[in-house]
Structures are given as structure tokens and as C-alpha cells.
Protein backbone atom coordinates (compact mmCIF):
# COMPACT_ATOMS: atom_id res chain seq x y z
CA UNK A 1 89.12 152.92 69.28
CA UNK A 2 88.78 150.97 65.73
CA UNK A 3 89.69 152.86 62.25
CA UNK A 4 86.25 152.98 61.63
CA UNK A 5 85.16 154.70 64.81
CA UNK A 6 87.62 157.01 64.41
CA UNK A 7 86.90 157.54 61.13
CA UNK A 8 83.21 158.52 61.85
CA UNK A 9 83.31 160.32 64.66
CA UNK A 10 85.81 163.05 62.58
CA UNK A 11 83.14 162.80 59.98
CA UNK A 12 80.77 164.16 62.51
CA UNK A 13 82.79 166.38 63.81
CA UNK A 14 82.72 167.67 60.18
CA UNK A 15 79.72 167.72 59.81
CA UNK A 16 78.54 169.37 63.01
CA UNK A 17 81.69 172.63 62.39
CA UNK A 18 79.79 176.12 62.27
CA UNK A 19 80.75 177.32 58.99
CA UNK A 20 82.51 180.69 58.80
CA UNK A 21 80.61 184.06 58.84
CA UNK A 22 82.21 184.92 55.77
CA UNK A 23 80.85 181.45 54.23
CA UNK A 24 80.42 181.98 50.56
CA UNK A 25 79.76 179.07 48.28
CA UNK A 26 80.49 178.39 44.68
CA UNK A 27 79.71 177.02 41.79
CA UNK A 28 76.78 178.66 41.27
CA UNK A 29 75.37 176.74 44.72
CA UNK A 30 73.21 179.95 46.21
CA UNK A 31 72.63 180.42 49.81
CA UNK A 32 70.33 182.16 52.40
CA UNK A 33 71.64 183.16 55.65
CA UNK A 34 68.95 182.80 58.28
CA UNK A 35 67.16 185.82 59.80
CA UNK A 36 66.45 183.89 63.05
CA UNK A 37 69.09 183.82 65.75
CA UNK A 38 70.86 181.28 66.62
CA UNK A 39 70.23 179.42 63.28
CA UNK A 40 73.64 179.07 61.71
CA UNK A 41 74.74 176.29 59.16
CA UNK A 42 77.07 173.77 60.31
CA UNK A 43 79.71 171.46 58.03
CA UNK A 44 78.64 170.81 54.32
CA UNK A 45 74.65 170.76 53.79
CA UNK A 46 76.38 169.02 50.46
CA UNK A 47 76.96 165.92 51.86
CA UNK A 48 75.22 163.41 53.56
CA UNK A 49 77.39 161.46 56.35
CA UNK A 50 77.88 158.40 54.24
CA UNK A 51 79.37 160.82 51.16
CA UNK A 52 81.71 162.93 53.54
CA UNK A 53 82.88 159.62 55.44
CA UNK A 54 83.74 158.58 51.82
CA UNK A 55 85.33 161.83 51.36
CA UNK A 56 87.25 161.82 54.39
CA UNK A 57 88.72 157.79 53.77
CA UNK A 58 90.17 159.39 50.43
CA UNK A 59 92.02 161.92 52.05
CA UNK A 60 93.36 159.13 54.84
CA UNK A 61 93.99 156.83 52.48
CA UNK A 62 94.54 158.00 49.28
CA UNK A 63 92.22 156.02 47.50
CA UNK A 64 88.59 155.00 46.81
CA UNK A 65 86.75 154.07 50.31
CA UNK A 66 86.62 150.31 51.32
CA UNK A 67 84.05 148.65 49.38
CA UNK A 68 84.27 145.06 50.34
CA UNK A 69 80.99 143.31 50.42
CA UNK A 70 79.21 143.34 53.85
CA UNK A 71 76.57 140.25 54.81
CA UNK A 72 73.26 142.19 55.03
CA UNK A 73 72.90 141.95 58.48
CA UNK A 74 76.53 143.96 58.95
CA UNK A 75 75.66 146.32 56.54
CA UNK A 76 72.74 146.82 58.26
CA UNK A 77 74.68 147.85 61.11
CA UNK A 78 76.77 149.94 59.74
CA UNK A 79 73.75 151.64 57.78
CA UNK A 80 72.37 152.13 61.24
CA UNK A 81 75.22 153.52 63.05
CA UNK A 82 75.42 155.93 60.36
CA UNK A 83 71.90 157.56 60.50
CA UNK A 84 72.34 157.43 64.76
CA UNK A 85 75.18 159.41 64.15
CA UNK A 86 73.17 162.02 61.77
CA UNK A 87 70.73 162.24 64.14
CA UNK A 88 73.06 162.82 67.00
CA UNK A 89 74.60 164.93 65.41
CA UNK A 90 71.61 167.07 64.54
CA UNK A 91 70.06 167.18 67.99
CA UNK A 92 73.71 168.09 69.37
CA UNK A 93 73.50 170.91 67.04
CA UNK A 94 69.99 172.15 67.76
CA UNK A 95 70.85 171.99 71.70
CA UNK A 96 73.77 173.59 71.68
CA UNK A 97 73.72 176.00 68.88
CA UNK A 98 69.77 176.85 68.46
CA UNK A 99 68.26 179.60 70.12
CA UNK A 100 64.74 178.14 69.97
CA UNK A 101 66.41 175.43 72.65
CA UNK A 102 66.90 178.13 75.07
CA UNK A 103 62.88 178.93 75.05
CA UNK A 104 61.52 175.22 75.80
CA UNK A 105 60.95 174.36 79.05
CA UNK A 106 63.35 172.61 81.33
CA UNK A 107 61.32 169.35 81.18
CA UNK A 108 61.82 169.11 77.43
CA UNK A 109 65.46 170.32 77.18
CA UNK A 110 66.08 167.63 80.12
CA UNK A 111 64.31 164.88 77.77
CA UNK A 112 66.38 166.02 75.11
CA UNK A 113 69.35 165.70 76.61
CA UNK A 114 68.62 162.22 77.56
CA UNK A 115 67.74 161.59 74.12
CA UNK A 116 71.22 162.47 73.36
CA UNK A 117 72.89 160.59 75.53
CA UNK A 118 70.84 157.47 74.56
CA UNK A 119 72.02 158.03 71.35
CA UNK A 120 75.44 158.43 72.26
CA UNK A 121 75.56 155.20 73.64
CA UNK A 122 73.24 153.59 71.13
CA UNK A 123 76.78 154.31 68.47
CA UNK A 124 79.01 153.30 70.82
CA UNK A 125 77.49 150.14 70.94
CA UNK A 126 77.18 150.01 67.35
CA UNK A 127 80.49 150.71 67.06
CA UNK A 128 81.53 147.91 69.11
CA UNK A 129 79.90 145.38 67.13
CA UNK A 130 81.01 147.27 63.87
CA UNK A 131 84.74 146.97 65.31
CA UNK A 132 83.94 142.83 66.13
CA UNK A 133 83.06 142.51 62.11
């Protein structure tokens, strides 16, 4: 697996960790636990996935994040692989940690979980060509 694979599927990871009961923000950021069950926050709502993959390459590398110039249609790539990897991670979150999941029928949970795993494979084939750059 390339550095850069690696590298984002920790960020979602991240991203996708139920926070703490006891999760208390601060610097004056306020917060509203949800009175439905089932509806928990997960990682950072404070960053987006390109801003904690930036976070997390300065704590690997001890420096600013690589910022060589792509050719548009790389960067385009890589600008894709990151939103599939939002989104995955967001529907990965809503089927296994959402309540309201548990109450659709098994036709639509089934075509959401083939969602998933066409997403799934959708970065790791985004990935691949990322890697090939």
C-alpha cells in the first residue's frame, strides 16, 4: 500500500472515531448532544478530510504537507478520491452507527450496502492510479 493510501485511509479512520461521551470542546466552540438515538458525533466536525490529512502529514512528517504542483487532471484525482472517501466514510457511519438504519427496510439497507462497497472499490481504484502518479 502507497504512503498516500496509507495516509488517507488513517485520516478516515479519524474521521469516522466516535468521540468520547465525556466529549467537551473548547475554545468557546459550543456543542449539542443529540436527543435521537443512535446519533453520536464521530472524529472532528472541525475538519474537513483534506485539512485533517494535512494535519495528520505534519505529525508523520514533521513538516508542512507535500505541496508539489499536480497536472490538473492528477489533482483531479486526488480531489476525487478525497470526497469518495468522505462519502464513504459518512454512509459507513450512518450504517453502522445510526439507529434510523435499523428502521429501513431490508431492500434499502441491502442497496446501501452495495453503495458502500462500490465506493470502496471506486478509492481503491483511485488509489491505484494516485500511487502510479
Amino acid at each position: 500500500m502507497s504512503k498516500i493510501a496509507i495516509t488517507e485511509q488513517m485520516v478516515g479512520r479519524f474521521l469516522s472515531w466516535p468521540l468520547p461521551a465525556d466529549f467537551a470542546p473548547d475554545c468557546g466552540i459550543t456543542f449539542t448532544r443529540s436527543p435521537h438515538p443512535g446519533m453520536s458525533p464521530t472524529g472532528t466536525n472541525l475538519l474537513h478530510f483534506g485539512q485533517a490529512k494535512a494535519m495528520l502529514e505534519h505529525c508523520i512528517n514533521g513538516s508542512e504537507p507535500n505541496t508539489s504542483a499536480l497536472p490538473p487532471h492528477q489533482q483531479r484525482v486526488l480531489d476525487e478520491k478525497q470526497d469518495t472517501d468522505i462519502r464513504i466514510t459518512k454512509l459507513d457511519e450512518f450504517i453502522h452507527r445510526n439507529a434510523l438504519f435499523r428502521h429501513l427496510e431490508s431492500d434499502e439497507q441491502a442497496r446501501m450496502r452495495r453503495q458502500l462497497d462500490v465506493m470502496r472499490e471506486l478509492s481503491v481504484i483511485l488509489g491505484e492510479r494516485i500511487s502510479a502518479f
